[in-house]
N, C-alpha and C. Protein backbone atom coordinates (compact mmCIF):
# COMPACT_ATOMS: atom_id res chain seq x y z
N UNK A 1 81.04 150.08 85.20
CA UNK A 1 82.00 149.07 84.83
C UNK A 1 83.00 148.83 85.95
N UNK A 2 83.26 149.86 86.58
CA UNK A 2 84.55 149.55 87.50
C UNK A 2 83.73 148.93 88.59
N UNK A 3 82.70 148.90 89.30
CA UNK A 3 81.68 148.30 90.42
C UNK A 3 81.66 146.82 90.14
N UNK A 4 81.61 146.59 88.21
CA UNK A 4 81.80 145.01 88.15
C UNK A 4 83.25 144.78 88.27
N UNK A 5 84.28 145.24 88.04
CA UNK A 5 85.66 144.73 88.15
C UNK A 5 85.84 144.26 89.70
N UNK A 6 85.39 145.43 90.68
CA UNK A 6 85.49 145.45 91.78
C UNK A 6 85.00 144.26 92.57
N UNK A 7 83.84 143.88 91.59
CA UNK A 7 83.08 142.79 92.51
C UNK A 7 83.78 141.39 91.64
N UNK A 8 84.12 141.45 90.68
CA UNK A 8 84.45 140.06 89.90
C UNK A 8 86.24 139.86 91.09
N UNK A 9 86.78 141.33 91.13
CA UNK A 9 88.07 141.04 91.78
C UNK A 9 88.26 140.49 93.40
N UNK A 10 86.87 140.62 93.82
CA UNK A 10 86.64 140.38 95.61
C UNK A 10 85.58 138.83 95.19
N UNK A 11 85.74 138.55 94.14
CA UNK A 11 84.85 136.89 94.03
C UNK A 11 86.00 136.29 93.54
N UNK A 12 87.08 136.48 92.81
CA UNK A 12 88.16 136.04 92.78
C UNK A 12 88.78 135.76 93.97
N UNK A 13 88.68 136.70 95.05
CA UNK A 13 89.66 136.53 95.97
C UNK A 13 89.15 135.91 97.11
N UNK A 14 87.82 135.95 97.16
CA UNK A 14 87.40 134.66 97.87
C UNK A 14 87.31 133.56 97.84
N UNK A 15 87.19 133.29 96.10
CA UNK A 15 87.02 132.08 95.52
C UNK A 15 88.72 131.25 95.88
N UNK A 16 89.54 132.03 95.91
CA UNK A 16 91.10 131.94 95.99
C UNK A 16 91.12 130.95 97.34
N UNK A 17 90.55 131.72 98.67
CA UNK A 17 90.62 131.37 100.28
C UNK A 17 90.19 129.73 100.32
N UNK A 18 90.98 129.52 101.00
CA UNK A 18 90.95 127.90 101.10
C UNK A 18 89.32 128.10 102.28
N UNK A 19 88.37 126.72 102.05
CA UNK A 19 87.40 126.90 102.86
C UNK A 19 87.65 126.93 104.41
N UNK A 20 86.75 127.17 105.10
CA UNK A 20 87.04 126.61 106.29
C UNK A 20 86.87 125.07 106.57
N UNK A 21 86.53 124.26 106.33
CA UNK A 21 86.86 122.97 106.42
C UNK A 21 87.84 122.35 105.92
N UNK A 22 88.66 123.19 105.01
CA UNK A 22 89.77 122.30 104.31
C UNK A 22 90.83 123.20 105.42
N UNK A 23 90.72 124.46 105.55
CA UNK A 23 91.60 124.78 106.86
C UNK A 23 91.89 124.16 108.11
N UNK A 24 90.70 123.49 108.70
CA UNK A 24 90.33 122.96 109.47
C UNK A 24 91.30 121.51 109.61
N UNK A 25 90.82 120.44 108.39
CA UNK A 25 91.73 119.50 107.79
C UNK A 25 93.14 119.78 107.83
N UNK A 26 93.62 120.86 106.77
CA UNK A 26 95.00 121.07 106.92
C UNK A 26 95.62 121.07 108.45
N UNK A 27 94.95 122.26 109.10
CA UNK A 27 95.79 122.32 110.36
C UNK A 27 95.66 120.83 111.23
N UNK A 28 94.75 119.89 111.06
CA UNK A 28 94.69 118.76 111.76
C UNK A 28 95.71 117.75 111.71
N UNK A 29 95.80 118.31 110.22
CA UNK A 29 97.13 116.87 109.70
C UNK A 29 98.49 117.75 110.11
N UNK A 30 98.76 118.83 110.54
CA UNK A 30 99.78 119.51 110.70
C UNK A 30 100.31 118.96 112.34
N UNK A 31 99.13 119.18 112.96
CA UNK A 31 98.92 119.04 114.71
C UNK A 31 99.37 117.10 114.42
N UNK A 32 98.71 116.38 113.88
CA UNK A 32 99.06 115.54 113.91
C UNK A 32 100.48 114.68 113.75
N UNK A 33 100.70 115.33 112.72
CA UNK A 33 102.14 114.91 112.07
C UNK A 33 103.07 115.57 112.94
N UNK A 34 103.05 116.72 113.60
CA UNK A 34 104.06 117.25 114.50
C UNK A 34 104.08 116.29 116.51
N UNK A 35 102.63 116.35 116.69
CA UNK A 35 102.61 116.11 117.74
C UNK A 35 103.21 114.87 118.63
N UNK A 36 103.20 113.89 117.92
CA UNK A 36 103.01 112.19 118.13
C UNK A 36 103.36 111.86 116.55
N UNK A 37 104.22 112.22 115.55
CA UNK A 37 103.84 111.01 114.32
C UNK A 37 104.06 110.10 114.26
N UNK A 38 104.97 109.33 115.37
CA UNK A 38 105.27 107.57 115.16
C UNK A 38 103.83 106.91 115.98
N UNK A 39 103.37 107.71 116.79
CA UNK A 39 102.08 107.07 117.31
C UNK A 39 100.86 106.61 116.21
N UNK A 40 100.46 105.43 116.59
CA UNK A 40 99.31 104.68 115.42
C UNK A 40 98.32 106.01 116.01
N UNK A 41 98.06 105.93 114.89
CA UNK A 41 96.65 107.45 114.54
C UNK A 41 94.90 106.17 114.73
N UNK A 42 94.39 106.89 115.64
CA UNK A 42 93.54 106.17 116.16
C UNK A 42 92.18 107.36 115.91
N UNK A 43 91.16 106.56 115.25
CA UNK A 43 90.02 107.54 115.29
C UNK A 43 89.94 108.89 116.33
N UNK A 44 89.98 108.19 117.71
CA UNK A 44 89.66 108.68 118.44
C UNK A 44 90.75 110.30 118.84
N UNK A 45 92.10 109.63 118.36
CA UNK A 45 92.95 110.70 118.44
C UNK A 45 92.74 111.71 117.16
N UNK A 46 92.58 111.28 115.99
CA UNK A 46 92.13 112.41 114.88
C UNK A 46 90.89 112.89 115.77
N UNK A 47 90.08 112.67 116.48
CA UNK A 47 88.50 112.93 116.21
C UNK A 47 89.18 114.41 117.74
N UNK A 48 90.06 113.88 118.46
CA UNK A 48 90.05 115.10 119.24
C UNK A 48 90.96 115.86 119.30
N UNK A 49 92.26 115.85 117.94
CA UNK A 49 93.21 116.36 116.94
C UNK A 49 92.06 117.51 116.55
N UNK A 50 91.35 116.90 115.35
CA UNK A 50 90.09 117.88 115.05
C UNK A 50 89.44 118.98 115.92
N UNK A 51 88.95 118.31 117.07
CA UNK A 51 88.03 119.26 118.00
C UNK A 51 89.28 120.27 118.31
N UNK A 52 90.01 119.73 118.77
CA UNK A 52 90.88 121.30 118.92
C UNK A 52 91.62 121.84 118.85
N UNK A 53 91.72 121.44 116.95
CA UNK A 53 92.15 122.59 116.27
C UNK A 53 91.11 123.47 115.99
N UNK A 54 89.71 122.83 115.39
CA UNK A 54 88.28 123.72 115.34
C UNK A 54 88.06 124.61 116.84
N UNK A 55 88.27 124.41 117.60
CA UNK A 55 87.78 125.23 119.54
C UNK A 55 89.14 126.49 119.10
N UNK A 56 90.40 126.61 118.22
CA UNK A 56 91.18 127.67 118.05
C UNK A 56 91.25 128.57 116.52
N UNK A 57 91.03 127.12 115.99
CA UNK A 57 90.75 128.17 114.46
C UNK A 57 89.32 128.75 114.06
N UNK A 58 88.33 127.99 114.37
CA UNK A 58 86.99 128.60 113.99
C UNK A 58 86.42 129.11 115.29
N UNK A 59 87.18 129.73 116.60
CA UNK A 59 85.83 129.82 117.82
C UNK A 59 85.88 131.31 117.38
N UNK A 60 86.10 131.80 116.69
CA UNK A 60 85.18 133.20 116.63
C UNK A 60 84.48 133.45 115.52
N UNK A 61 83.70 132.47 115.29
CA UNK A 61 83.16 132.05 113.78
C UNK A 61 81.68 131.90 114.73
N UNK A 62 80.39 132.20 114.13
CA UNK A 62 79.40 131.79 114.81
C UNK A 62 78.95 130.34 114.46
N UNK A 63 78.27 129.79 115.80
CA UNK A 63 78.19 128.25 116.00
C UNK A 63 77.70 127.87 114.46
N UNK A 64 76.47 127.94 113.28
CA UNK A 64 76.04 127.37 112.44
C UNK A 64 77.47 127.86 111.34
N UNK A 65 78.41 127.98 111.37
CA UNK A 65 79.34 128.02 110.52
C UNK A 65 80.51 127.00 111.14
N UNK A 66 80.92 127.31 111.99
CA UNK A 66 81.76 125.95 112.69
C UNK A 66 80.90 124.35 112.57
N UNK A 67 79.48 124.27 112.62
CA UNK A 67 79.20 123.00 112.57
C UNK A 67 79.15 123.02 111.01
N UNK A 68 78.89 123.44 110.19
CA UNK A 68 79.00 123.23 109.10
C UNK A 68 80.30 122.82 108.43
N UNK A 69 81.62 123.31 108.59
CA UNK A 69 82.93 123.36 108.28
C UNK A 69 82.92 121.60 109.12
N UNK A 70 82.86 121.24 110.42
CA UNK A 70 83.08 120.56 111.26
C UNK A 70 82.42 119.01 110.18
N UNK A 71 81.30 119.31 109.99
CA UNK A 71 80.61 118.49 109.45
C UNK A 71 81.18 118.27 107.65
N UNK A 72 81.31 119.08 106.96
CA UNK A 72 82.25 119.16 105.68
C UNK A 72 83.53 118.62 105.85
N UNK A 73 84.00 118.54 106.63
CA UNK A 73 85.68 118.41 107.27
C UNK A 73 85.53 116.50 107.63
N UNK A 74 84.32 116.42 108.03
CA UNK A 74 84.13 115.01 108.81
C UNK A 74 83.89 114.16 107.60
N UNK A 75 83.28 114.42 106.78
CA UNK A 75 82.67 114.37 105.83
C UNK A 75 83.76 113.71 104.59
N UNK A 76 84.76 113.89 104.40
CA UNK A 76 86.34 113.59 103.74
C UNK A 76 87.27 113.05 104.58
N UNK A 77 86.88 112.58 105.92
CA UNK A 77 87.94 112.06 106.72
C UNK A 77 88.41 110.66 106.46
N UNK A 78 89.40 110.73 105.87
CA UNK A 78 89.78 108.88 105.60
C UNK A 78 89.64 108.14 106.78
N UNK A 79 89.44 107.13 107.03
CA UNK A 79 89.34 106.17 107.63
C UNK A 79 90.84 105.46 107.78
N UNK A 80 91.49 106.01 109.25
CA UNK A 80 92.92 105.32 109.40
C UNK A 80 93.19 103.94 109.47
N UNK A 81 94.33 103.17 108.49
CA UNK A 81 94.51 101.80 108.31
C UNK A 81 95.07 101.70 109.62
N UNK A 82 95.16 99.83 109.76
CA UNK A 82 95.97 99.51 110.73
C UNK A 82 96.91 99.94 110.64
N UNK A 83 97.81 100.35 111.72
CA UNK A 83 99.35 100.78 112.16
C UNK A 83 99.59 102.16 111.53
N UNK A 84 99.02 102.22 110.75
CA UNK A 84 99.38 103.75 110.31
C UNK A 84 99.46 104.71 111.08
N UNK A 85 100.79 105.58 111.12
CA UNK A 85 101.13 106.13 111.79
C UNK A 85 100.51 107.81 111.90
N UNK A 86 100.61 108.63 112.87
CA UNK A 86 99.57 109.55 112.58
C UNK A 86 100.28 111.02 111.23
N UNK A 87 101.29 110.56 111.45
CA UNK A 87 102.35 111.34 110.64
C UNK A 87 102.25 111.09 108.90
N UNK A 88 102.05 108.94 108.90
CA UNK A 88 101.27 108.90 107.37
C UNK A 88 99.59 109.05 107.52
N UNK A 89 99.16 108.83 108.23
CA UNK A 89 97.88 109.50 108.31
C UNK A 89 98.07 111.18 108.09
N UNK A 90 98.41 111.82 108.46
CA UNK A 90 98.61 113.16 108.07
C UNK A 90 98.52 113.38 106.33
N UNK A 91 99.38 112.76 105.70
CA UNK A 91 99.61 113.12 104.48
C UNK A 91 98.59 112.72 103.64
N UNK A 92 97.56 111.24 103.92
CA UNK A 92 96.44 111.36 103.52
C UNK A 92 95.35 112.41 103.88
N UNK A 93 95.61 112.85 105.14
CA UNK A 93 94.41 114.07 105.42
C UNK A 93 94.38 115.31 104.64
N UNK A 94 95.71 115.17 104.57
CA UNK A 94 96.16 116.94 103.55
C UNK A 94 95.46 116.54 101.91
N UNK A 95 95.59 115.28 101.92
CA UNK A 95 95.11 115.32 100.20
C UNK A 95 93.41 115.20 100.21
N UNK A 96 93.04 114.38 101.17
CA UNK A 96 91.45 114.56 100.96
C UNK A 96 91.07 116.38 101.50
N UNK A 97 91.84 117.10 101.72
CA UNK A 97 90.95 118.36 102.16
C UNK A 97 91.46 118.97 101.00
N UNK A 98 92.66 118.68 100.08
CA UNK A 98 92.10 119.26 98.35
C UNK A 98 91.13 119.07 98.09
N UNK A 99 90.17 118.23 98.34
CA UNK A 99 88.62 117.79 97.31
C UNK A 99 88.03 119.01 98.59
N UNK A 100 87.99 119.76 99.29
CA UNK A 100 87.46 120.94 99.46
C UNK A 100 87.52 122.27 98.97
């Protein structure tokens, strides 16, 4: 009995850990919103916002787990409106990486 507590209490507590792709997300919209937020948020600047925060938070993760997160993460990326700034772009990024 205690071997199942043990294991129901370490599936709880993983189940708890935010994924790595919604980590991934979070810290992007963080980097973003701090770095530049009056700057218009441009694909191209999320897309290399993303790459490297992933090259510091996941590089000691082996490669088929970083492309997976990378690809899950890409996968929920809103599509930035005109003028939107990367700072309100941020606050949409934080809510689509809840649906992770």
């Amino acid at each position: 009995m205690a071997a199942t507590t043990d294991m129901d209490a370490l599936l709880a507590r993983i189940l708890a850990e935010p994924t790595w792709a919604r980590q991934l997300l979070v810290a992007t919209a963080v980097g973003l919103a701090i770095e530049e937020p009056f700057l218009v948020a441009t694909t191209a600047d999320i897309d290399a916002q993303l790459v490297s925060v992933s090259e510091c938070l996941l590089s000691h993760l082996p490669d088929v787990v970083i492309g997976e997160a990378m690809e899950r993460a890409r996968a929920v990326l809103p599509a930035p409106r005109p003028r939107e700034t990367q700072s309100a772009y941020a606050l949409r990024l934080r809510a689509a990486a809840q649906r992770l």
